[in-house]
PDB file of N, CA and C in Angstrom:
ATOM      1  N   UNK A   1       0.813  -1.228   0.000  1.00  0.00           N
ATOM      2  CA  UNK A   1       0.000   0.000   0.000  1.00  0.00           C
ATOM      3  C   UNK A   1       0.830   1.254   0.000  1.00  0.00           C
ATOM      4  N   UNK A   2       2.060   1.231  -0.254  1.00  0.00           N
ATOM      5  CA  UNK A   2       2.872   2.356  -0.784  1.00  0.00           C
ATOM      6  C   UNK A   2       2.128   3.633  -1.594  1.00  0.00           C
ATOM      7  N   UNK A   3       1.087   3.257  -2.775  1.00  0.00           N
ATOM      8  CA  UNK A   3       0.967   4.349  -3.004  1.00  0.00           C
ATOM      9  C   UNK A   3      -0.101   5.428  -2.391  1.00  0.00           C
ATOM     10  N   UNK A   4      -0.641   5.021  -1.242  1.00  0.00           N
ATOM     11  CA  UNK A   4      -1.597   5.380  -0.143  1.00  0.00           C
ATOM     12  C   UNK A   4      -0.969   6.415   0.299  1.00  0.00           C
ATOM     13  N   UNK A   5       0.057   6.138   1.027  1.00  0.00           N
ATOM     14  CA  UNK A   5       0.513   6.717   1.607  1.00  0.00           C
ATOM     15  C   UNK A   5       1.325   8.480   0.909  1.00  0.00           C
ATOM     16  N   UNK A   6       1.620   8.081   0.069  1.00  0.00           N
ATOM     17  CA  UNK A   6       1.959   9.250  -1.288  1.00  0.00           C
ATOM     18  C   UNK A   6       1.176  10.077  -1.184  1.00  0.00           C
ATOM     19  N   UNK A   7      -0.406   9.536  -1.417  1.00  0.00           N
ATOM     20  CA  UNK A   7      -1.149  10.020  -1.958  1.00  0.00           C
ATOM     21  C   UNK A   7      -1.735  11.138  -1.099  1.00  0.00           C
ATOM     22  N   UNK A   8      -1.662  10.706   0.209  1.00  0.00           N
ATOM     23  CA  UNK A   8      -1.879  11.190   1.203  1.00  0.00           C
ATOM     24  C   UNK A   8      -0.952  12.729   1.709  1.00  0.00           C
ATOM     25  N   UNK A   9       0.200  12.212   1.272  1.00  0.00           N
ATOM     26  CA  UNK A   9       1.197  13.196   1.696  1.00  0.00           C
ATOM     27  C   UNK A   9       1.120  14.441   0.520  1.00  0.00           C
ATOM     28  N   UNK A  10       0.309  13.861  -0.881  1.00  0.00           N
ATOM     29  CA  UNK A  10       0.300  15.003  -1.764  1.00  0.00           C
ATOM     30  C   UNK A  10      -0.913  16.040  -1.271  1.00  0.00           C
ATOM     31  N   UNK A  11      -2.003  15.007  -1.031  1.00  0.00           N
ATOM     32  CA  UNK A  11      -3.482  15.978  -0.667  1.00  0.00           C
ATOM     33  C   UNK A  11      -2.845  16.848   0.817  1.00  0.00           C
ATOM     34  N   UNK A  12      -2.001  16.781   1.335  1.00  0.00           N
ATOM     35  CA  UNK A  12      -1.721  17.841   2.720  1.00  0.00           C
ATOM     36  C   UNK A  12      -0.983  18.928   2.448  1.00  0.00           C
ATOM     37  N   UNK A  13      -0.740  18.498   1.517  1.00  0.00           N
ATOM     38  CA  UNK A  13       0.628  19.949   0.649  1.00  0.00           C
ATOM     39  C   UNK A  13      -0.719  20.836   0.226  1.00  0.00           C
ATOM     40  N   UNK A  14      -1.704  20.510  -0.289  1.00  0.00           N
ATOM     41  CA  UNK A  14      -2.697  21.502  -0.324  1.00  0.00           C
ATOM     42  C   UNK A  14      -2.738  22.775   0.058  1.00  0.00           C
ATOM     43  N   UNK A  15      -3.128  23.823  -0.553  1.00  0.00           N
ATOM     44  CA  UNK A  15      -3.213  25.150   0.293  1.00  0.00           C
ATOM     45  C   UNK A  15      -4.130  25.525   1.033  1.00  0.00           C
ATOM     46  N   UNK A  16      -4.630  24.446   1.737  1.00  0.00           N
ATOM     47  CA  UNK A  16      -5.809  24.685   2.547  1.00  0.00           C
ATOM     48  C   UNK A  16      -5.561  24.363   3.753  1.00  0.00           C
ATOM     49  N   UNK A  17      -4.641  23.832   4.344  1.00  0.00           N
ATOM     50  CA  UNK A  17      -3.876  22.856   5.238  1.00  0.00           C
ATOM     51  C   UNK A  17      -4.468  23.780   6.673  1.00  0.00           C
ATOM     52  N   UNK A  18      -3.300  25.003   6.766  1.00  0.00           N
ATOM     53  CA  UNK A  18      -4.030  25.501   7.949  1.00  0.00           C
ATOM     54  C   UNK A  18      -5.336  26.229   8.130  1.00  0.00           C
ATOM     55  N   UNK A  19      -6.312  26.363   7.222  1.00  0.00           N
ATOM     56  CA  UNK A  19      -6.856  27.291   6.800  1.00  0.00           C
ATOM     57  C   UNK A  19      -8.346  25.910   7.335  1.00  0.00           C
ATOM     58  N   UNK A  20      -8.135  24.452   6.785  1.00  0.00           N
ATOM     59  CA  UNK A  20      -8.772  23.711   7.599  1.00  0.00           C
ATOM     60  C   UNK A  20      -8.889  23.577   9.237  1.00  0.00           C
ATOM     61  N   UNK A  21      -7.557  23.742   9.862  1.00  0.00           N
ATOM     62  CA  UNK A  21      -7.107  23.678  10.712  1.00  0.00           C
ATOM     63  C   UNK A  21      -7.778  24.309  11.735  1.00  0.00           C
ATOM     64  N   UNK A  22      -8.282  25.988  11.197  1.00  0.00           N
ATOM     65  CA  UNK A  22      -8.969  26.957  11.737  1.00  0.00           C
ATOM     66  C   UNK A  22     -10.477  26.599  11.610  1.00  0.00           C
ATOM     67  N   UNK A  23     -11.051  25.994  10.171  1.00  0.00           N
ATOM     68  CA  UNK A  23     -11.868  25.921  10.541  1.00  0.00           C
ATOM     69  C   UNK A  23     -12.575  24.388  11.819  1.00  0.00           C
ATOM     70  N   UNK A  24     -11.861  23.584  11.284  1.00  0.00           N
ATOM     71  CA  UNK A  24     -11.856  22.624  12.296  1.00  0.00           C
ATOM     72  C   UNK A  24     -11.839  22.542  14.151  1.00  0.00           C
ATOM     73  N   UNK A  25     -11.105  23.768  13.924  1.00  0.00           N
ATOM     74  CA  UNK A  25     -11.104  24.296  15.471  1.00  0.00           C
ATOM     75  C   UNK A  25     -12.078  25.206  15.943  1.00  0.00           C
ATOM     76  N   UNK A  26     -12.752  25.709  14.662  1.00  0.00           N
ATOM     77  CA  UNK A  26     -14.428  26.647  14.757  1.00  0.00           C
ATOM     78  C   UNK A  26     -15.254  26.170  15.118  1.00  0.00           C
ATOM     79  N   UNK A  27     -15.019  24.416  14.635  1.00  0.00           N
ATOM     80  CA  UNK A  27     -16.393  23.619  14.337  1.00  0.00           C
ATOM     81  C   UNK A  27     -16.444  22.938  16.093  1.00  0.00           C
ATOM     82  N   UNK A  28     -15.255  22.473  16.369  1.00  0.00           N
ATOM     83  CA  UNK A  28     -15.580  22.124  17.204  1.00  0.00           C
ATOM     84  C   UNK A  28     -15.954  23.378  18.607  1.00  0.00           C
ATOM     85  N   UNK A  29     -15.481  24.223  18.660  1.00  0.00           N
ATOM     86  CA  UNK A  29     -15.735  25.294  19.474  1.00  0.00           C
ATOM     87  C   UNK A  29     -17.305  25.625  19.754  1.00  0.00           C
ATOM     88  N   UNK A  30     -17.336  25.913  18.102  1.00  0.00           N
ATOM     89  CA  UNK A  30     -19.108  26.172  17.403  1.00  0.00           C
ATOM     90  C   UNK A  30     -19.884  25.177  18.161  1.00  0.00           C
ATOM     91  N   UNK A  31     -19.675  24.574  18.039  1.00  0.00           N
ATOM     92  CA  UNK A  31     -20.918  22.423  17.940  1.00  0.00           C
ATOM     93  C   UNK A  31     -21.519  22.623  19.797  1.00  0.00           C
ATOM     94  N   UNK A  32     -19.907  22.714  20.460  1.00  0.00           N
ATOM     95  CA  UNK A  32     -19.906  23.102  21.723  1.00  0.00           C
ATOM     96  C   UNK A  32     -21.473  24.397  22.667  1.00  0.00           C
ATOM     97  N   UNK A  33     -21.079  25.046  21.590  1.00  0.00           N
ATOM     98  CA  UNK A  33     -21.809  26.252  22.075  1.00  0.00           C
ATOM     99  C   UNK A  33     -23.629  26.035  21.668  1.00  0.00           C
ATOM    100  N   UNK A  34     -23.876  25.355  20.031  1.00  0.00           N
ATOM    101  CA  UNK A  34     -24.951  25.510  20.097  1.00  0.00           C
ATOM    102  C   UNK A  34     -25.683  24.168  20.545  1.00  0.00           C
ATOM    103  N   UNK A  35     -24.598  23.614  21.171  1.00  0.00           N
ATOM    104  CA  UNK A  35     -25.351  22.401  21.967  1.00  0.00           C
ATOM    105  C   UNK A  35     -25.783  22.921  23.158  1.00  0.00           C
ATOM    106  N   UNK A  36     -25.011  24.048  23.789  1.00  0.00           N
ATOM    107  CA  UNK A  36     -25.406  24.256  24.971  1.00  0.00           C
ATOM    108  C   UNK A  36     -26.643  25.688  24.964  1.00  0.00           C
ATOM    109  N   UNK A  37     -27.048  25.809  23.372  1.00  0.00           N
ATOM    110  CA  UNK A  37     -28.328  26.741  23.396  1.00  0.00           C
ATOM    111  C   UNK A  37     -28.144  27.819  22.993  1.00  0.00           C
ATOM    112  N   UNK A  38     -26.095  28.029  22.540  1.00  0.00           N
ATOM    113  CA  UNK A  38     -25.709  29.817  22.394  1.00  0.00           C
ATOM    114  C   UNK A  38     -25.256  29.937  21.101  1.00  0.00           C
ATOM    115  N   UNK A  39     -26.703  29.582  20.532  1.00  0.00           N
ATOM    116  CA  UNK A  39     -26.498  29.657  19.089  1.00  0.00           C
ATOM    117  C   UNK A  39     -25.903  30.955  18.370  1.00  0.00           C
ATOM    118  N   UNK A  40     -26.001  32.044  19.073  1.00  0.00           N
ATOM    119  CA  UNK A  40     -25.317  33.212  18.791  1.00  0.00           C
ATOM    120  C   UNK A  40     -24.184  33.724  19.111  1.00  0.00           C
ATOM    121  N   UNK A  41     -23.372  32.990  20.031  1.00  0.00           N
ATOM    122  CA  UNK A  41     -21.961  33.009  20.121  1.00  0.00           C
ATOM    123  C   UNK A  41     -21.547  31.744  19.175  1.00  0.00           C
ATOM    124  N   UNK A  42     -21.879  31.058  18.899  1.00  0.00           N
ATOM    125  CA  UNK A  42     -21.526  29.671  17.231  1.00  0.00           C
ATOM    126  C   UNK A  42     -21.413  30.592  16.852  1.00  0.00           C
ATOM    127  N   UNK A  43     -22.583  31.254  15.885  1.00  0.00           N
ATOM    128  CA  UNK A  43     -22.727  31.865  14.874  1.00  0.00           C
ATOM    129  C   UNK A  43     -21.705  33.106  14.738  1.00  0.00           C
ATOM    130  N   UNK A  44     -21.187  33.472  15.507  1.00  0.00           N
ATOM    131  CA  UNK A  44     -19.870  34.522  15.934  1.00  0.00           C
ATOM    132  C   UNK A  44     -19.016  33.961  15.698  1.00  0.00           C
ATOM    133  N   UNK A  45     -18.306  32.976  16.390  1.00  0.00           N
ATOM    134  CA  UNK A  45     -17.228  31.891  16.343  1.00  0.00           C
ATOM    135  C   UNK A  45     -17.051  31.560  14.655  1.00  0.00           C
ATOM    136  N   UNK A  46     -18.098  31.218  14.028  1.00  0.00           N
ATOM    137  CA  UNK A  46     -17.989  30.560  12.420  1.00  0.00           C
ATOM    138  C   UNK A  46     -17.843  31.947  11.473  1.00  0.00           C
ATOM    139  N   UNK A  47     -18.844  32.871  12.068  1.00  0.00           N
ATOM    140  CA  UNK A  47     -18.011  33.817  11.299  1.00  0.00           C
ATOM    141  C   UNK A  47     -16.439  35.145  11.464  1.00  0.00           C
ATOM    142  N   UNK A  48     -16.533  34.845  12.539  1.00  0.00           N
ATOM    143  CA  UNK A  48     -15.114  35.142  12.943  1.00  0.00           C
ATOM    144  C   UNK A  48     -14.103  34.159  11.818  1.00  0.00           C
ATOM    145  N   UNK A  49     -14.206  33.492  12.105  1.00  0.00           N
ATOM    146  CA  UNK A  49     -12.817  32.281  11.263  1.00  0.00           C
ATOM    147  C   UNK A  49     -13.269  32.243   9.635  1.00  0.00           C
ATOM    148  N   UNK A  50     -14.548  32.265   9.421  1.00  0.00           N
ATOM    149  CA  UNK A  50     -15.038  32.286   8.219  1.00  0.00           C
ATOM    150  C   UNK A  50     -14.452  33.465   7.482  1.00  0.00           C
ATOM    151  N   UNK A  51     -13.991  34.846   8.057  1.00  0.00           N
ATOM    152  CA  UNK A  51     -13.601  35.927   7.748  1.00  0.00           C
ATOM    153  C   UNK A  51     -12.009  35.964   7.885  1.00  0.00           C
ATOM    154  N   UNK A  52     -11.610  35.286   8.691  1.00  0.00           N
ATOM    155  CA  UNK A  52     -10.243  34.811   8.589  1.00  0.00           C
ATOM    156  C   UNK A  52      -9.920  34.429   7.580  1.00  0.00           C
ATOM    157  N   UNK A  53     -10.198  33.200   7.068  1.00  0.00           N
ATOM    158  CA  UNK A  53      -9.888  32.140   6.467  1.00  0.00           C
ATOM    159  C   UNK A  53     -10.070  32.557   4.760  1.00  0.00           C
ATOM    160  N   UNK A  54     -11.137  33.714   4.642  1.00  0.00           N
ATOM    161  CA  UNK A  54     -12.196  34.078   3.533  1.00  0.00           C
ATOM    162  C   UNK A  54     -10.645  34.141   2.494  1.00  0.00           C
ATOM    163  N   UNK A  55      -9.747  35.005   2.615  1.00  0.00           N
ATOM    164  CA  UNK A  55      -8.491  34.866   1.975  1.00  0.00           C
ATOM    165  C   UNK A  55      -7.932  33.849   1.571  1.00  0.00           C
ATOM    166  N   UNK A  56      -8.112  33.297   1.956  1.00  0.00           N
ATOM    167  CA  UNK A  56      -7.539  32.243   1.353  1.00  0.00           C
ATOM    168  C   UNK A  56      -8.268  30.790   0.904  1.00  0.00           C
ATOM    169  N   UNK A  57      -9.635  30.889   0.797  1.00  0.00           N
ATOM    170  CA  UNK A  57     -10.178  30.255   0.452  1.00  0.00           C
ATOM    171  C   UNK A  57     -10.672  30.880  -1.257  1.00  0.00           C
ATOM    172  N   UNK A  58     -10.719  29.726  -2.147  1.00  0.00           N
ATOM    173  CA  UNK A  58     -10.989  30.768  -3.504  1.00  0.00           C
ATOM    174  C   UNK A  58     -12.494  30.484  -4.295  1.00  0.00           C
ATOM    175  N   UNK A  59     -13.335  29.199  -3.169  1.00  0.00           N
ATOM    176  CA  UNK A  59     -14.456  29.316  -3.710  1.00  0.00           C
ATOM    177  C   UNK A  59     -15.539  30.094  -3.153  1.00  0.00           C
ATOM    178  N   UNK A  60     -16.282  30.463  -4.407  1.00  0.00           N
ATOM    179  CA  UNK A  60     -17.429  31.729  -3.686  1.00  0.00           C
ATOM    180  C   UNK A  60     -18.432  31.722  -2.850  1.00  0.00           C
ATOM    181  N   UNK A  61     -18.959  30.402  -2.734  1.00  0.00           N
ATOM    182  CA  UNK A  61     -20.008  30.346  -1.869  1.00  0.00           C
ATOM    183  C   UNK A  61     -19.772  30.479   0.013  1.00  0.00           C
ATOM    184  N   UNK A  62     -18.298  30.422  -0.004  1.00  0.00           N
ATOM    185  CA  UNK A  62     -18.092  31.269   1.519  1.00  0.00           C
ATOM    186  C   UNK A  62     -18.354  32.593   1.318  1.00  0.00           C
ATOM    187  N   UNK A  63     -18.389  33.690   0.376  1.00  0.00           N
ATOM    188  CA  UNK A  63     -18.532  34.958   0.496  1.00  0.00           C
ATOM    189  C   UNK A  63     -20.062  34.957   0.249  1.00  0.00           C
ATOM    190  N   UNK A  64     -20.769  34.081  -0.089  1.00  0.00           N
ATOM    191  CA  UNK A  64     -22.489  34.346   0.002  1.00  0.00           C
ATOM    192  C   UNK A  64     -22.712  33.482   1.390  1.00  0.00           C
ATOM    193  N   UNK A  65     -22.255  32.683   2.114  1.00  0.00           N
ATOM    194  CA  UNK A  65     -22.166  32.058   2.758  1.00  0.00           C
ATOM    195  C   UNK A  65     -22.417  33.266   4.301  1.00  0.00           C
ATOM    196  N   UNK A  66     -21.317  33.730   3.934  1.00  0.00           N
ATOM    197  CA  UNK A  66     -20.935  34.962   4.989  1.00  0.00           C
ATOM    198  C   UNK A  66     -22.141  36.154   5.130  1.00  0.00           C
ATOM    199  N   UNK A  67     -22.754  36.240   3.962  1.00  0.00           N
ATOM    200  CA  UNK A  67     -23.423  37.411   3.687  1.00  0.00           C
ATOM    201  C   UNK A  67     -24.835  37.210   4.135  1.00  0.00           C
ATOM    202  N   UNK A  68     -25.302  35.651   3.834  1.00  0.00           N
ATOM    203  CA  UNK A  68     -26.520  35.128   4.657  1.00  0.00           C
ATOM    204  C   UNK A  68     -26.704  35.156   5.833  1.00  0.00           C
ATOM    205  N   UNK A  69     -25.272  34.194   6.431  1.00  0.00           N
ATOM    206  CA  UNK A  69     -25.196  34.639   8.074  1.00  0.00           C
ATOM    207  C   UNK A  69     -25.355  35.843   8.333  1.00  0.00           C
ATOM    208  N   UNK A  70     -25.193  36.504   8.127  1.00  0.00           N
ATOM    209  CA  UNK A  70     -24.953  38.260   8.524  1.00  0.00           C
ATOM    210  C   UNK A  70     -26.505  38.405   8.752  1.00  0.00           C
ATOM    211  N   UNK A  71     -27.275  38.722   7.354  1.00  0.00           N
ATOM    212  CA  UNK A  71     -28.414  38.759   7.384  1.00  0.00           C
ATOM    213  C   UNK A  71     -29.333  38.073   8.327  1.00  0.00           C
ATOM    214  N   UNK A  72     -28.830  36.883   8.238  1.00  0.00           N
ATOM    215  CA  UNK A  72     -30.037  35.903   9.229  1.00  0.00           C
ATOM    216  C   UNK A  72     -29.476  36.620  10.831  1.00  0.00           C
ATOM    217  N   UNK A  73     -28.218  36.935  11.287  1.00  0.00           N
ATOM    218  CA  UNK A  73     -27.797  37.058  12.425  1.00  0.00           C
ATOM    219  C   UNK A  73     -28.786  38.517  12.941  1.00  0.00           C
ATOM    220  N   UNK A  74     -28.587  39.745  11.931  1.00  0.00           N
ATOM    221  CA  UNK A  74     -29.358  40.826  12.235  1.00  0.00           C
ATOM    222  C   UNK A  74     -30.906  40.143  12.457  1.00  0.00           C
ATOM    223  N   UNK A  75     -31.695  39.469  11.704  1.00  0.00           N
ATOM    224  CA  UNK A  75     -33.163  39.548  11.639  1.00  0.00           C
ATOM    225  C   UNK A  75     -32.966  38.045  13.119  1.00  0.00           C
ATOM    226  N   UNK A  76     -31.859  37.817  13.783  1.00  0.00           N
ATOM    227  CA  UNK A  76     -32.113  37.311  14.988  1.00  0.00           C
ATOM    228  C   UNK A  76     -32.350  36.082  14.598  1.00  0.00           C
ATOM    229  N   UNK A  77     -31.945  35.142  13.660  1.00  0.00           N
ATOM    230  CA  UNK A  77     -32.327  33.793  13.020  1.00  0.00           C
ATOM    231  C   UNK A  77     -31.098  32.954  13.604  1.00  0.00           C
ATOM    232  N   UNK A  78     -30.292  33.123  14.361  1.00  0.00           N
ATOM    233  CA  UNK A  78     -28.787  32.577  15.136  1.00  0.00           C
ATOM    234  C   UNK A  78     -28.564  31.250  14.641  1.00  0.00           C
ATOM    235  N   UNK A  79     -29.838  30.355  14.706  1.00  0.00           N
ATOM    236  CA  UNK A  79     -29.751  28.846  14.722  1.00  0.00           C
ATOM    237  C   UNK A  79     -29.243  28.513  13.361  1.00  0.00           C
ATOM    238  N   UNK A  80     -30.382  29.262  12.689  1.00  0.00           N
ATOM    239  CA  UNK A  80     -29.822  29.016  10.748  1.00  0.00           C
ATOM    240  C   UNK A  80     -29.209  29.992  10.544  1.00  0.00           C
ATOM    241  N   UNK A  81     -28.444  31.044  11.264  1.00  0.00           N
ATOM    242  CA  UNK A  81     -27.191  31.623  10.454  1.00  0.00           C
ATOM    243  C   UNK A  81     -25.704  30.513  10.845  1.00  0.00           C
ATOM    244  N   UNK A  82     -25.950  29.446  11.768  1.00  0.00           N
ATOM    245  CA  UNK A  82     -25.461  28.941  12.254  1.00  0.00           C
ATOM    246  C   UNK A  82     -25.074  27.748  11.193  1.00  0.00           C
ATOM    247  N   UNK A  83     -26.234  27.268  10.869  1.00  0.00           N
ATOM    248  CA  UNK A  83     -25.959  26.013  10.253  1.00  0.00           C
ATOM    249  C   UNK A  83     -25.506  26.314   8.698  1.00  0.00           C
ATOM    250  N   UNK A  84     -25.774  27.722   7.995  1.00  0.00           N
ATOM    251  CA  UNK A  84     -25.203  28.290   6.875  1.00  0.00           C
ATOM    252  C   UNK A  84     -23.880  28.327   7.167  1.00  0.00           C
ATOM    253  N   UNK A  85     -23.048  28.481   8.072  1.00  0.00           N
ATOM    254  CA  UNK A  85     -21.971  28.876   8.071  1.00  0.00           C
ATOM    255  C   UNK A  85     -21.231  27.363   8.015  1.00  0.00           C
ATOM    256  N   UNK A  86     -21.945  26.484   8.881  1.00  0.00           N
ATOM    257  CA  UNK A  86     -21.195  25.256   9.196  1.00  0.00           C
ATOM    258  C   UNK A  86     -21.453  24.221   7.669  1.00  0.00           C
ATOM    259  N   UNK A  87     -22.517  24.874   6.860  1.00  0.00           N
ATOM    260  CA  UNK A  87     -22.487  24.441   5.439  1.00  0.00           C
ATOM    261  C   UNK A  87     -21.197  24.568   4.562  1.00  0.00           C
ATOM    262  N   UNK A  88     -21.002  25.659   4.691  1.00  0.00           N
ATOM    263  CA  UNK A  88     -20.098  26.587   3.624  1.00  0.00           C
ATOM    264  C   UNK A  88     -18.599  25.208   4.195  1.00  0.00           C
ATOM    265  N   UNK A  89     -18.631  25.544   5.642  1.00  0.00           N
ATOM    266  CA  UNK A  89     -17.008  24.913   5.841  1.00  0.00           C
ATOM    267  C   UNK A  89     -17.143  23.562   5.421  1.00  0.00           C
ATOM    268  N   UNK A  90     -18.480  22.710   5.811  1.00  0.00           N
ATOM    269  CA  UNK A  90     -18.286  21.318   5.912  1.00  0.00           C
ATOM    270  C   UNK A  90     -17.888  20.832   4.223  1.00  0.00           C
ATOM    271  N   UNK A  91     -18.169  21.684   3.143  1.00  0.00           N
ATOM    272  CA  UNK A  91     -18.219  22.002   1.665  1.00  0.00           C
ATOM    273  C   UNK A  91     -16.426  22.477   1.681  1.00  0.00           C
ATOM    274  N   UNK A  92     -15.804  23.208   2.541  1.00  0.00           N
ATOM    275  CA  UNK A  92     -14.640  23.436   2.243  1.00  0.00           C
ATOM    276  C   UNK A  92     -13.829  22.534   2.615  1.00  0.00           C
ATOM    277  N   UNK A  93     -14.052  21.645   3.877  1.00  0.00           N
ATOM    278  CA  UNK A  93     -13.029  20.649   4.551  1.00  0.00           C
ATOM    279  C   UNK A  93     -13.585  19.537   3.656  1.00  0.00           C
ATOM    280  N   UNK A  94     -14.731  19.645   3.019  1.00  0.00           N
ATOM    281  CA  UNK A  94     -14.775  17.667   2.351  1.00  0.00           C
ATOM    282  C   UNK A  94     -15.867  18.294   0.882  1.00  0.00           C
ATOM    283  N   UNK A  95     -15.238  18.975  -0.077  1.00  0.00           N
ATOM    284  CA  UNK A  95     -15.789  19.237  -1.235  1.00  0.00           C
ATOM    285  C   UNK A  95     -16.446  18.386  -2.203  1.00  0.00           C
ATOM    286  N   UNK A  96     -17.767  18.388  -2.223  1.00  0.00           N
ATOM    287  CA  UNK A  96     -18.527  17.281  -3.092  1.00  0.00           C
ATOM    288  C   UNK A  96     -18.246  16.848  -4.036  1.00  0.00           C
ATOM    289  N   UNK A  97     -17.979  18.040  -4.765  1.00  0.00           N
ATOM    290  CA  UNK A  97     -17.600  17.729  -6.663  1.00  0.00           C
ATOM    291  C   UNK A  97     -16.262  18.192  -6.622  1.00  0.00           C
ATOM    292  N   UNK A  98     -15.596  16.954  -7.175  1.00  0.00           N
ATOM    293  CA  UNK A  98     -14.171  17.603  -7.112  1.00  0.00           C
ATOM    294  C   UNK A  98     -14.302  18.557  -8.161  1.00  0.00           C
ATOM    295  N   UNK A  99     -14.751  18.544  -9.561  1.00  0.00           N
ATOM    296  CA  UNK A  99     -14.461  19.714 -10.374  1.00  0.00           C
ATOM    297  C   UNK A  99     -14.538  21.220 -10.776  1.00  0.00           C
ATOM    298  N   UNK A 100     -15.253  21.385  -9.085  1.00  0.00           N
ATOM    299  CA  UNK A 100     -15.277  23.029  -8.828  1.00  0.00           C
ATOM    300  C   UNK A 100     -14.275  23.707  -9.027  1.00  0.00           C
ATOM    301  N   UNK A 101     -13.244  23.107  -8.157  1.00  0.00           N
ATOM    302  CA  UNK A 101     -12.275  24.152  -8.310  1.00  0.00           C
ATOM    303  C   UNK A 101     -11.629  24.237  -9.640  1.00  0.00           C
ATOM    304  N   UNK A 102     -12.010  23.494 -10.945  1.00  0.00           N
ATOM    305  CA  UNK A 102     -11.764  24.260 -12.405  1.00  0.00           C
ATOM    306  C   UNK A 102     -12.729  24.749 -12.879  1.00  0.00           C
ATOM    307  N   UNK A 103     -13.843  24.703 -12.391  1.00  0.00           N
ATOM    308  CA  UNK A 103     -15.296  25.657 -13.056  1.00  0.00           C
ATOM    309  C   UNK A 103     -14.795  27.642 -12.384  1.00  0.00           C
ATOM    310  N   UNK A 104     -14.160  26.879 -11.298  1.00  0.00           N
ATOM    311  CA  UNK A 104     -13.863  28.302 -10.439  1.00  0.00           C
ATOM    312  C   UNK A 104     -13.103  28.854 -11.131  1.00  0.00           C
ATOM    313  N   UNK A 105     -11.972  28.269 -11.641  1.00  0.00           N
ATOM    314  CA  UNK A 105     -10.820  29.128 -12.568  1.00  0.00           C
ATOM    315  C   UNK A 105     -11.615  29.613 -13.862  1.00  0.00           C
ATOM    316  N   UNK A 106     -12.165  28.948 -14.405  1.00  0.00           N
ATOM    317  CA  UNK A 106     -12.773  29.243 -15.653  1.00  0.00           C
ATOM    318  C   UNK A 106     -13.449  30.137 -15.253  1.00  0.00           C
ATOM    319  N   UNK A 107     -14.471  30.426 -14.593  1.00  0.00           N
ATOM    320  CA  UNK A 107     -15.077  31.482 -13.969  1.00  0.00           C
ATOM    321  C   UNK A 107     -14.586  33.364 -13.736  1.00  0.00           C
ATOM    322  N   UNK A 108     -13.424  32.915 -13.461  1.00  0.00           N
ATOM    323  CA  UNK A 108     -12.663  33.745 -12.965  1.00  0.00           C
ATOM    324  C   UNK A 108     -11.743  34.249 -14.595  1.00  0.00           C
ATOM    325  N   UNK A 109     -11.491  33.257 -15.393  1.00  0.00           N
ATOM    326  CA  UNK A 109     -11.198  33.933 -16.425  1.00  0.00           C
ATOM    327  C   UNK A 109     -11.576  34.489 -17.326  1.00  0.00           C
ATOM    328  N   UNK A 110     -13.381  34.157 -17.028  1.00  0.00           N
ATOM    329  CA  UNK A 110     -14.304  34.463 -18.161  1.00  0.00           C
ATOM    330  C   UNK A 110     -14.424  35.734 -17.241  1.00  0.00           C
ATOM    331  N   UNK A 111     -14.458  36.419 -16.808  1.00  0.00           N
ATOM    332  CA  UNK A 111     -14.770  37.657 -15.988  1.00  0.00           C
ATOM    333  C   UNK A 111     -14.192  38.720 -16.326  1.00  0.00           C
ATOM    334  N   UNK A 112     -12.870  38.436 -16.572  1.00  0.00           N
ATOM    335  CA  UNK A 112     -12.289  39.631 -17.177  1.00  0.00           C
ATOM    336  C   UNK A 112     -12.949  39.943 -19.128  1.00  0.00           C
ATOM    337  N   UNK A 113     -13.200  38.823 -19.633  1.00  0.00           N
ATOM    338  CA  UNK A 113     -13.658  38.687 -20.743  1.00  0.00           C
ATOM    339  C   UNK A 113     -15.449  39.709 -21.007  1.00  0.00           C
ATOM    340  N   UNK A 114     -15.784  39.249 -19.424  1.00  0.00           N
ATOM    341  CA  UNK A 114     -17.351  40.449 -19.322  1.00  0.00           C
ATOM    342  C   UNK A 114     -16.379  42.102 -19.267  1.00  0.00           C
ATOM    343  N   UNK A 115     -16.229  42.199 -19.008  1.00  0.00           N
ATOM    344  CA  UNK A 115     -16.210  43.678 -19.217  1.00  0.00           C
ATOM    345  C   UNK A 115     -16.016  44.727 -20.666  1.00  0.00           C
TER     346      UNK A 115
END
């Protein structure tokens, strides 16, 4: 099983490495809090790191991600600005479709092409 192990060591070179790290340490912080009912300190916690992290993450649905929470947080919705946020990461630490991140580049190159 040699090449397991490779394979493994290539996916950590990733540029997401610490950037998981943070959020992983959100989630569990987060999970903590709205178990104990303080769904509005989660919802702080995820977007605190969510705004951290926003740099260096290059897909977009954390920046609509962010913008919902916000919204739901003002109109007092804590629980589901909560679980939006823990969407966005659980999508960044374990990405469904691997082929986003080339729809994303393409995206990004067709953009300069709109103007």
């Amino acid at each position: 099983g040699g090449n397991m192990s490779n394979m493994k060591s290539a996916l950590s070179f990733r540029r997401v490495s610490p950037t998981k790290k943070k959020i992983n340490a959100a989630i569990k912080k987060g999970v903590t809090l709205f178990n104990n009912g303080r769904h509005d300190e989660c919802l702080d916690v995820y977007l605190q790191t969510a705004k951290e992290v926003q740099p260096d993450v290059r897909e977009s649905y954390l920046n609509y991600a962010i913008i919902d929470a916000e919204e739901l947080r003002a109109a007092g919705k804590h629980k589901d600005g909560a679980w939006v946020m823990r969407d966005a990461f659980n999508e960044i630490l374990e990405p469904s479709s691997k082929p986003e991140a080339t729809t994303a580049n393409m995206l990004h190159e067709d953009d300069s092409g709109w103007q």
